[in-house]
Protein backbone atom coordinates (compact mmCIF):
# COMPACT_ATOMS: atom_id res chain seq x y z
CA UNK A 1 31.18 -6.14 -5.39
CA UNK A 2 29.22 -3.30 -3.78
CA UNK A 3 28.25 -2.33 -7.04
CA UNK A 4 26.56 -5.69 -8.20
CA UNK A 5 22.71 -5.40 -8.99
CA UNK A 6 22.09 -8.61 -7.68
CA UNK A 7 23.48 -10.71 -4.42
CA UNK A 8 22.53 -14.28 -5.79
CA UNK A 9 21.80 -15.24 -9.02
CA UNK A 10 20.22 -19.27 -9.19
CA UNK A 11 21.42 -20.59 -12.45
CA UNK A 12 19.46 -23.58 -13.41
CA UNK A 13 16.03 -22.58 -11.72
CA UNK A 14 13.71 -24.70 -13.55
CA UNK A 15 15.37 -28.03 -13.02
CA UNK A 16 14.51 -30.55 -10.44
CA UNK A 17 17.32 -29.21 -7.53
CA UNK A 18 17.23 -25.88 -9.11
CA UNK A 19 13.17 -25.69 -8.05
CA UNK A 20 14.30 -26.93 -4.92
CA UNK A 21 16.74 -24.54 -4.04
CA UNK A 22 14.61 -21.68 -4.87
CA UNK A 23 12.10 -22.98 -2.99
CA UNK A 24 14.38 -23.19 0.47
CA UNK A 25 15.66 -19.23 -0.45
CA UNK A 26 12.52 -17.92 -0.02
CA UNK A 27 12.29 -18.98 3.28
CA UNK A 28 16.34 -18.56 4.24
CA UNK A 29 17.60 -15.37 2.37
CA UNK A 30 17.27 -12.30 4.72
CA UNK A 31 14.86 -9.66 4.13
CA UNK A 32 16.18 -7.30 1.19
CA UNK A 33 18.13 -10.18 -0.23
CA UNK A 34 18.33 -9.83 -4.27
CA UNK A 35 17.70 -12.77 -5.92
CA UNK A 36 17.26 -13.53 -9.73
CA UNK A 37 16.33 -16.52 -11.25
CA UNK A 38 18.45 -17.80 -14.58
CA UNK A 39 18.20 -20.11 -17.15
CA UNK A 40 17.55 -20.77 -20.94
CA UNK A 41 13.62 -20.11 -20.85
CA UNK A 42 12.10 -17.10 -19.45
CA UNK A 43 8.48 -18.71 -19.59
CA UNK A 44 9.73 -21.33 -17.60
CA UNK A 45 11.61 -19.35 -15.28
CA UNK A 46 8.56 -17.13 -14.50
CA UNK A 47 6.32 -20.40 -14.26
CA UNK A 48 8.68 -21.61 -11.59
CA UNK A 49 8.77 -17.99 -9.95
CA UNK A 50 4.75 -18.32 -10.08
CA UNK A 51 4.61 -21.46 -7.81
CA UNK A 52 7.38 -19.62 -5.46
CA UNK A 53 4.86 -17.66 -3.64
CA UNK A 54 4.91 -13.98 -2.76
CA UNK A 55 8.37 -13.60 -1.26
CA UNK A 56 9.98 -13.83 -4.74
CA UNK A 57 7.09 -12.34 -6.54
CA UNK A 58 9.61 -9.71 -7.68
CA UNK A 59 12.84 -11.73 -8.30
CA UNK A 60 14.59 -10.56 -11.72
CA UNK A 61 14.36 -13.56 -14.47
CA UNK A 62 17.79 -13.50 -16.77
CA UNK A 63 18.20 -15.31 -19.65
CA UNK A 64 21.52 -17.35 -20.17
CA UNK A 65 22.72 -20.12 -21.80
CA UNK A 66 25.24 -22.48 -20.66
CA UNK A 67 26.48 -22.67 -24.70
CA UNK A 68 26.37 -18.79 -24.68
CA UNK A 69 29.90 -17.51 -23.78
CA UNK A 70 28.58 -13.57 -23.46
CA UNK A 71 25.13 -14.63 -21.91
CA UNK A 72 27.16 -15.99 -18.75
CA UNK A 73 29.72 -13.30 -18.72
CA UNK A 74 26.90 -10.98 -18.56
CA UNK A 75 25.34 -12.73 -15.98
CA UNK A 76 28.06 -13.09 -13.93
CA UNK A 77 29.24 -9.50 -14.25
CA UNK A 78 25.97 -8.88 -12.43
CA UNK A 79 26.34 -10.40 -9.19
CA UNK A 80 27.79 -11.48 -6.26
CA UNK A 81 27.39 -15.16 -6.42
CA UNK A 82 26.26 -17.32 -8.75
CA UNK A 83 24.78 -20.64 -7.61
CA UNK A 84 24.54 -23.46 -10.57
CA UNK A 85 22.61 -26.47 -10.85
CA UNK A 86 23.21 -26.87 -14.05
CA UNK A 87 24.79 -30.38 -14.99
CA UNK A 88 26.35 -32.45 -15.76
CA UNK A 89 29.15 -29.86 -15.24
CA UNK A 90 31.43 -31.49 -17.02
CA UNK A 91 29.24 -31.19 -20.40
CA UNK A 92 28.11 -27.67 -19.82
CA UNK A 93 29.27 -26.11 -16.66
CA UNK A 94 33.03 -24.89 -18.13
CA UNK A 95 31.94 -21.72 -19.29
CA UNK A 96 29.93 -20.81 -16.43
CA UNK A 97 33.10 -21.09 -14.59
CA UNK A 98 35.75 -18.94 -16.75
CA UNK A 99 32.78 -15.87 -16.51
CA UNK A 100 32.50 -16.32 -12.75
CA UNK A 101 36.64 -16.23 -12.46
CA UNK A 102 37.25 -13.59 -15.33
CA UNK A 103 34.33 -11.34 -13.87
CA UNK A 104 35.69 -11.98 -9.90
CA UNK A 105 32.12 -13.41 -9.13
CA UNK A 106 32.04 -16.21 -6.51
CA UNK A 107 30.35 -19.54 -7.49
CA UNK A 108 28.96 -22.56 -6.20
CA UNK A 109 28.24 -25.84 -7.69
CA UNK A 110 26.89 -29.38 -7.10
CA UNK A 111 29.31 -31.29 -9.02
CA UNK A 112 30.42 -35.13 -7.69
CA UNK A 113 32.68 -35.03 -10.97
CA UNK A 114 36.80 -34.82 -10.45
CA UNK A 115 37.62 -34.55 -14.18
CA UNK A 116 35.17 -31.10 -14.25
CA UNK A 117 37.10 -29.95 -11.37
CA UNK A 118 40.15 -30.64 -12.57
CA UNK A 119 40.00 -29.14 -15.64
CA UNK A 120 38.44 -26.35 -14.02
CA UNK A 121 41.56 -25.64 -11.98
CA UNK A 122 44.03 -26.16 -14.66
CA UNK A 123 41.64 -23.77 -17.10
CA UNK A 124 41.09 -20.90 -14.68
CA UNK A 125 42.09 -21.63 -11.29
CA UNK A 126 45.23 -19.03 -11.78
CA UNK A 127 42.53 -16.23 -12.96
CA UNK A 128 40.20 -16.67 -10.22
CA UNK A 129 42.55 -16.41 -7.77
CA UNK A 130 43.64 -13.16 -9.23
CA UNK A 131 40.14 -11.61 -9.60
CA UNK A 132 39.28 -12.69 -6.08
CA UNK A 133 36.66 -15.08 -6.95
CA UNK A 134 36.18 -17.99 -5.00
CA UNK A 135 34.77 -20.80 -7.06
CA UNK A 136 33.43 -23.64 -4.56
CA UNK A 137 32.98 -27.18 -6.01
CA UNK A 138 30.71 -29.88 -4.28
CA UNK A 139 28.51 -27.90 -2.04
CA UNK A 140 25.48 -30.53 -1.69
CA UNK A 141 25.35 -33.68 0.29
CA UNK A 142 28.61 -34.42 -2.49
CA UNK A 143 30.87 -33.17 -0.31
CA UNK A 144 29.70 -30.44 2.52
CA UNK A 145 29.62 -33.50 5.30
CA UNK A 146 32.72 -35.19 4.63
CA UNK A 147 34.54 -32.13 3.88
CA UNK A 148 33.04 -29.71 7.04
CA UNK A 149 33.46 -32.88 9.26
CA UNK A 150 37.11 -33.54 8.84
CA UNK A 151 37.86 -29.76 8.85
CA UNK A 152 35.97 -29.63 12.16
CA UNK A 153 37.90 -32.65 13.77
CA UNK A 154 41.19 -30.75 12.68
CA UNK A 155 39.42 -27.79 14.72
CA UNK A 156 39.23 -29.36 17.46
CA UNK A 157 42.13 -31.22 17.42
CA UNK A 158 43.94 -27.73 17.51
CA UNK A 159 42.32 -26.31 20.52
CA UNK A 160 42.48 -29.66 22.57
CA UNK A 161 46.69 -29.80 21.22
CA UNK A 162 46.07 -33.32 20.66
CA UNK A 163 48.27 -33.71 17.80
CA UNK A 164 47.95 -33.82 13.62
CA UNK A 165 44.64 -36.21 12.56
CA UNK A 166 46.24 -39.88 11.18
CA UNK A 167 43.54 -42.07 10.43
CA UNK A 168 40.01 -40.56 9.47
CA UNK A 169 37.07 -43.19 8.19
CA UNK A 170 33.82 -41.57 7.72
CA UNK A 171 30.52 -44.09 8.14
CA UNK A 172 27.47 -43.29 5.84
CA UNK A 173 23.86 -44.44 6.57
CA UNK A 174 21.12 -43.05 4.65
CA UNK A 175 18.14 -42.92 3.05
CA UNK A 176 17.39 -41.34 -0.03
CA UNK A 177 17.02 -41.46 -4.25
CA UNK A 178 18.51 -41.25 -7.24
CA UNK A 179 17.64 -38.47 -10.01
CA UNK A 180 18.32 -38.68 -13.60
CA UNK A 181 21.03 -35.71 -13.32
CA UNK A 182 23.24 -37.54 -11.11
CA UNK A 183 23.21 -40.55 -13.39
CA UNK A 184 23.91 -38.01 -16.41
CA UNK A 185 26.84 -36.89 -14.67
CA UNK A 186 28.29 -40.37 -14.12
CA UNK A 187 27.60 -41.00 -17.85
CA UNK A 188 29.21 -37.63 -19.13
CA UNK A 189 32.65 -38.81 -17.21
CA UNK A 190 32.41 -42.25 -18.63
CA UNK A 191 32.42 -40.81 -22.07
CA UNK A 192 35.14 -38.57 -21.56
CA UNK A 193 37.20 -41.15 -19.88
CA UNK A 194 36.14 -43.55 -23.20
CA UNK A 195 36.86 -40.72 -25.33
CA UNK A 196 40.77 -39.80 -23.67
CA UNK A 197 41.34 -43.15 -21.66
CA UNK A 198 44.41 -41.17 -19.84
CA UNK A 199 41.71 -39.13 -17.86
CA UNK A 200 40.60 -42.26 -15.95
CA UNK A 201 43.64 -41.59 -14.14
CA UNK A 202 41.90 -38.51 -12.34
CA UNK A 203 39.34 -40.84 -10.98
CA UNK A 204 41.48 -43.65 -9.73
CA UNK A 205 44.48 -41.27 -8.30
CA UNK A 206 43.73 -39.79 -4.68
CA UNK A 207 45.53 -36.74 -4.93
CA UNK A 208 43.95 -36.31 -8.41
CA UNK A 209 42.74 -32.59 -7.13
CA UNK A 210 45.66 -32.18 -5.15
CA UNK A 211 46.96 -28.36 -5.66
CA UNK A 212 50.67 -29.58 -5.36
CA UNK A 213 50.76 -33.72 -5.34
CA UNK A 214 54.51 -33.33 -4.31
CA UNK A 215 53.14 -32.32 -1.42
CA UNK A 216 51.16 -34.50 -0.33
CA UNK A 217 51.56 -37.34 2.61
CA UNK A 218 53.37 -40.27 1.84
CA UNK A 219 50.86 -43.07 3.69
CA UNK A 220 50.90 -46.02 0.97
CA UNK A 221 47.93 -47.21 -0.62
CA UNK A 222 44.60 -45.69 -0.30
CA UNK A 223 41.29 -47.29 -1.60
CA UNK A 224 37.90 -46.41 -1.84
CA UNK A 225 36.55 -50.16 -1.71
CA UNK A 226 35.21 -51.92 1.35
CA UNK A 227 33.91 -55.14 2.75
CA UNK A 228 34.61 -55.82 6.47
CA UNK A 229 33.08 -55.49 9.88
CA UNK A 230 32.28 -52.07 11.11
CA UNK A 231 33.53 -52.66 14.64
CA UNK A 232 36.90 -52.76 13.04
CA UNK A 233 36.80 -48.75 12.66
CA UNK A 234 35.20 -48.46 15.90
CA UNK A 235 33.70 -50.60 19.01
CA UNK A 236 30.59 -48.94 19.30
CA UNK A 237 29.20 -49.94 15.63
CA UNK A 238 27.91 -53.23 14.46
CA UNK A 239 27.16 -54.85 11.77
CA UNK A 240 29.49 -54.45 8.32
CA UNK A 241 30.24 -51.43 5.92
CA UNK A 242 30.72 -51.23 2.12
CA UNK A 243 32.04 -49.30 -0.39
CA UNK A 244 30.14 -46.16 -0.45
CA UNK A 245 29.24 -44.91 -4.08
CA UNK A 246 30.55 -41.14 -3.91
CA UNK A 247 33.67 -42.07 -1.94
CA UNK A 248 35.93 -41.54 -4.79
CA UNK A 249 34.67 -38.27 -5.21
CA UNK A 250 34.34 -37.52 -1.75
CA UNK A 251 37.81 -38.22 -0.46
CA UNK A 252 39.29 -36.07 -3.47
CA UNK A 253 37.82 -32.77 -1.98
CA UNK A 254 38.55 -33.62 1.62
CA UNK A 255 42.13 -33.97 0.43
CA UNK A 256 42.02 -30.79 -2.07
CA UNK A 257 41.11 -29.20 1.41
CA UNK A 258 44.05 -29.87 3.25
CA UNK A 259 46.14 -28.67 0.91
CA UNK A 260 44.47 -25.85 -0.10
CA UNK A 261 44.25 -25.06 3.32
CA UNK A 262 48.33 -25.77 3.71
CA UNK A 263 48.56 -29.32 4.54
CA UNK A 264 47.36 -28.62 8.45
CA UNK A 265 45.67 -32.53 9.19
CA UNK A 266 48.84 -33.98 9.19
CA UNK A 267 51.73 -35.34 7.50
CA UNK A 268 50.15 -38.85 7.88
CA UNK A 269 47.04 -38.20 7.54
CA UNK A 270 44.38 -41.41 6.04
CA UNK A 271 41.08 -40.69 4.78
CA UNK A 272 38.46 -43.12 3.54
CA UNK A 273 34.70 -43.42 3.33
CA UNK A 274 32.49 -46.86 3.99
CA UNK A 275 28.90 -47.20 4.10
CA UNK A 276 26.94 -49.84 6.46
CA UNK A 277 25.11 -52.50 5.44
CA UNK A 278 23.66 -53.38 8.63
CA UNK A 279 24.01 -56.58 10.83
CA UNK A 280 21.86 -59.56 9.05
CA UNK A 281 23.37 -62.53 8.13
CA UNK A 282 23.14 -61.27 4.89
CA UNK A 283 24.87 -58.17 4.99
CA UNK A 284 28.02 -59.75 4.08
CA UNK A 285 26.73 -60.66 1.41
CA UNK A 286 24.97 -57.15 0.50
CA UNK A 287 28.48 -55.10 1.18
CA UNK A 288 30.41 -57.78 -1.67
CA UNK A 289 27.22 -57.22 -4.15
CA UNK A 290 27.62 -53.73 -3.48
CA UNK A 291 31.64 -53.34 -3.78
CA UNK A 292 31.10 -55.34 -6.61
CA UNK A 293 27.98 -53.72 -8.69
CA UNK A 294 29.92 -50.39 -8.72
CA UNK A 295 32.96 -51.96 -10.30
CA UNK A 296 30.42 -53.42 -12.63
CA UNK A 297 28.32 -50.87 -13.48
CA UNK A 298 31.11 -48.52 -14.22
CA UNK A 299 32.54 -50.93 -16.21
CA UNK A 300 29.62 -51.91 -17.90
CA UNK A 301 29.21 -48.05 -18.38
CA UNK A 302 32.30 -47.34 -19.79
CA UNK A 303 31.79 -49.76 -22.41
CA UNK A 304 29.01 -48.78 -23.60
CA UNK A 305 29.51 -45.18 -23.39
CA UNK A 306 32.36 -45.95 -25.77
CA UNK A 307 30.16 -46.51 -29.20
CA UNK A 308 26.45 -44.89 -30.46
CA UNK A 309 24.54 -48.20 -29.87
CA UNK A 310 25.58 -47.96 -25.99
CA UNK A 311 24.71 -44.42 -25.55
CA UNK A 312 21.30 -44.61 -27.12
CA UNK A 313 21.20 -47.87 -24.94
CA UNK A 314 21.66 -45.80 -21.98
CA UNK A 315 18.87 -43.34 -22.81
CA UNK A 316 16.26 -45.97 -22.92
CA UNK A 317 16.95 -47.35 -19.04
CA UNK A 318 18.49 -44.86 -17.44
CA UNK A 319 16.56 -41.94 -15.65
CA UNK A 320 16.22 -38.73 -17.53
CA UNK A 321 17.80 -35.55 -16.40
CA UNK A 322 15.16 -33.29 -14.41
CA UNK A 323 13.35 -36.35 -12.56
CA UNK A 324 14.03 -37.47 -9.15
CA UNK A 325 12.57 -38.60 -6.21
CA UNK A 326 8.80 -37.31 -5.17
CA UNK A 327 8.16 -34.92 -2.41
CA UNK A 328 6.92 -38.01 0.32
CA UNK A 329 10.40 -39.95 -0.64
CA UNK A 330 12.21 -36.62 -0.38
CA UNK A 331 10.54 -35.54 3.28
CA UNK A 332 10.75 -39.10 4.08
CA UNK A 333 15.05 -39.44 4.08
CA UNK A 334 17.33 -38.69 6.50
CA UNK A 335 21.47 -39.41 6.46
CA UNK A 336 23.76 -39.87 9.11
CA UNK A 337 27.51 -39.57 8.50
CA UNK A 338 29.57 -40.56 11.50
CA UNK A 339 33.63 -40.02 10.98
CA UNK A 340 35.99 -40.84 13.42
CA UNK A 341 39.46 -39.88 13.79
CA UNK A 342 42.47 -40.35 15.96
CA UNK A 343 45.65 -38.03 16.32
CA UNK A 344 48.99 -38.93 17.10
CA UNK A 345 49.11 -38.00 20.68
CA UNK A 346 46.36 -41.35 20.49
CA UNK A 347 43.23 -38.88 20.75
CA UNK A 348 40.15 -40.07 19.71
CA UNK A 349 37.18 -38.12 18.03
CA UNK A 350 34.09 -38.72 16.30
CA UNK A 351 32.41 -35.85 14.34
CA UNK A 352 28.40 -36.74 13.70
CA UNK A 353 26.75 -35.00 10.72
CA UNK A 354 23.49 -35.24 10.29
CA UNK A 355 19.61 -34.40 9.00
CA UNK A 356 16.38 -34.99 7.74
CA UNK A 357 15.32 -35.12 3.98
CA UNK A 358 16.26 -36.82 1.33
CA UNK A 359 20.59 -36.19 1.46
CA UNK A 360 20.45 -36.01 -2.20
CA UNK A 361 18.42 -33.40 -3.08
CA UNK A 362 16.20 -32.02 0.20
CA UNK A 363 19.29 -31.67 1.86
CA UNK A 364 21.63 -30.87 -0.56
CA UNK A 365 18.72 -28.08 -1.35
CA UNK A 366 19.78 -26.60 2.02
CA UNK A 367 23.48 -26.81 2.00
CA UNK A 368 23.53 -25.52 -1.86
CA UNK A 369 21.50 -22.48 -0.75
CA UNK A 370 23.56 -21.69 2.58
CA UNK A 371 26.64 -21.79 0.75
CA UNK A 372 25.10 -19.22 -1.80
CA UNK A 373 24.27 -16.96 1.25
CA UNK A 374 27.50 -17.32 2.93
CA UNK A 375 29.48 -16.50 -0.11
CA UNK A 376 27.02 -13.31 -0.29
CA UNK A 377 26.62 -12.32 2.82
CA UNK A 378 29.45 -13.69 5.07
CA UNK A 379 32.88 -12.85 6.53
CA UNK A 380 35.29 -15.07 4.63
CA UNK A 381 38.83 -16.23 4.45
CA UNK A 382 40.38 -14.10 1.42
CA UNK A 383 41.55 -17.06 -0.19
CA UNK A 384 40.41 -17.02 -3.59
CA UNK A 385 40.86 -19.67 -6.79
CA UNK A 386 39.01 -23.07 -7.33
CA UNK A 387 38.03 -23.74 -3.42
CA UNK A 388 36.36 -26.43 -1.52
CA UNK A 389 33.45 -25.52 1.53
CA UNK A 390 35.87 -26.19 3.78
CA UNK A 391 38.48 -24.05 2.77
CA UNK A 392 36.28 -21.23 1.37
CA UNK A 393 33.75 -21.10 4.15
CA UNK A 394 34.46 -23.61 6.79
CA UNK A 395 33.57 -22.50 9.87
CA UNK A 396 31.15 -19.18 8.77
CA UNK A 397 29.25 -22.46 6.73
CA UNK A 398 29.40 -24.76 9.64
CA UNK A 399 27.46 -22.45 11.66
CA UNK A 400 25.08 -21.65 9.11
CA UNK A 401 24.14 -25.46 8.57
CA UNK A 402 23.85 -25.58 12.36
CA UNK A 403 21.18 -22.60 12.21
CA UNK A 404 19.59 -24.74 9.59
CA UNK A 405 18.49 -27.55 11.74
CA UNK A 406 21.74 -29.88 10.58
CA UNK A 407 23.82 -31.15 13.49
CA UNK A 408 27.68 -30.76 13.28
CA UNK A 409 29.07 -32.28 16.44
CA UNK A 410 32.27 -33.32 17.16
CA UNK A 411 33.17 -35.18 20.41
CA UNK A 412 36.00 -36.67 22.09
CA UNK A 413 35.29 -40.61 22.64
């Protein structure tokens, strides 16, 4: 890609993580780095490039269109990597895909939606790998920490020849807010799944992203719900843990990784996500309401999704896309994800990742940007095709993160 006039293109500038993301490059692309804003609007895109400051005072504007087929093969045939926050993906971010793999351009998204990915591998996972480009799904807070965590136990399991991983629960606590794009993209797989009921099967099935399900360990039932007491996955927490909203998501990738990466955790390896609740009396009572309201909600989403009064229900009380959470929320979060892991030699390890900002979109601004720089700038595996940040970039990312004030620390306990 010597040849490309740009290194990074940043495809969805002018919406709310796009803004953000722009905003961290300026501070984290190297000197010389060549970086061009994209999007529908060119007034907006230079408004946005206006509150940027001086360091991307000259960063090229291109116009493209997520419904314009040659406007993203264009774009892509320009540059290294293109970096999209343009969602929900599963509603527009298709075609942004087949130029990056037809045109060998590297990619990375924020998706938390398995029936985009999916049909992203089955559509053009086969080209990409032939052109070289490596198209990297989930590269915000949904799923760099659970994904760079268990990939970094497995590390270390290696060098300490303590055996394949077996059981692998990763504990969320957070704090942080909810933007009108994420609840798009939960509504745009609700009406696909209402519109072809047989794709519902991609969300319930764990291996769902699985590059060869045949494959996969045979360990029995895995679910993404939760209600019990936290000491149960380890001594040293308290309290009780719930189901954790992007679980289902979560876990997919983390498992797309291993076999991606050759099935290397282990032929019985188990991998779930919880959240805590903390230790009140109540927080029984919080982890059932919250197991519970997702069931519900999705349900109740589903439903409605299913018939024109619903969806124009759903506009009215549901955040719009582009808002979020304001800058004092967004400064204010922080998330700690804690996953622990034992091997079959009986090692035990716990892998804490962690940082300040809201996870969401702060953080997710920082991961979503080093991934764009690593993909430009970085030594990687040659592996090529629809990827995951573990298997694309998992160690060159991990230290990157690291240099970004996020810890990645994995211990033996």
């Amino acid at each position: 890609m010597a040849d490309r006039e740009f290194d990074i293109v940043l495809f969805g500038a002018t919406g709310f993580v796009g803004k953000l993301t722009a905003e961290y490059l300026t501070g984290a692309a190297p000197a010389g780095a060549r970086i061009a804003l994209a999007g529908r609007s060119e007034q907006k895109l230079a408004a946005v490039r206006a509150e940027l400051g001086p360091v991307a005072a000259d960063w090229p504007l291109v116009q493209a269109d997520s419904t314009d087929q040659a406007s993203l093969d264009a774009l892509a045939a320009r540059t290294k990597v293109v970096v999209t926050t343009v969602g929900p993906y599963l509603r527009y971010g298709l075609p942004l895909v087949q130029a990056c793999a037809e045109n060998g351009t590297h990619y990375a998204d924020l998706t938390g939606e398995p029936l985009f990915i999916r049909e992203g591998i089955d559509r053009f996972g086969e080209r990409a790998a032939q052109t070289g480009a490596k198209i990297v799904n989930s590269c915000g807070y949904d799923s760099i920490p659970s994904d760079l965590s268990v990939y970094q136990l497995y590390k270390h399991s290696v060098d300490d020849n303590t055996g394949e991983l077996t059981d692998v629960t990763l504990v969320a606590a957070f704090k942080g807010g909810v933007s009108g794009g994420t609840v798009d993209s939960g509504r745009a797989m609700m009406e696909a799944i209402a519109a072809d009921p047989a794709k519902a099967s991609i969300m319930s099935h764990p291996y769902s992203l699985s590059p060869d399900k045949s494959l996969e360990p045979d360990v029995g039932r895995q679910t993404d719900q939760a209600l019990q007491r936290a000491a149960s996955i380890d001594p040293s927490l308290d309290g009780w843990v719930a189901t954790f909203v992007m679980a289902a998501h979560n876990t997919k990738i983390v498992r797309r990784s291993n076999g991606l990466l050759g099935w290397p955790y282990g032929k019985n390896f188990r991998y779930r996500e919880v959240m805590r609740v903390g230790s009140s009396p109540t927080a029984p009572l919080v982890a059932a309401g919250i197991a519970g309201g997702i069931v519900a909600t999705m349900a109740t989403g589903a439903v409605l999704s299913r018939v024109a009064a619903g969806r124009r229900l759903l506009d009215r009380i549901v955040p719009k896309p582009g808002t979020g959470p304001s800058e004092k929320s967004r400064r204010s979060g922080w998330f700690t994800m804690r996953t622990f892991a034992h091997t079959t030699s009986g090692a035990k390890y716990l892998c804490t990742f962690a940082g300040q900002g809201d996870p969401g979109y702060q953080a997710t601004s920082v991961m979503l940007g080093q991934s764009g720089l690593c993909l430009a700038f970085d030594e990687l595996p040659e592996l090529a095709g629809i990827l995951t940040p573990a298997a694309a970039m998992g160690d060159a990312l991990t230290e990157r993160l690291r240099g970004a004030d996020i810890t990645i620390d994995v211990e033996r306990i």
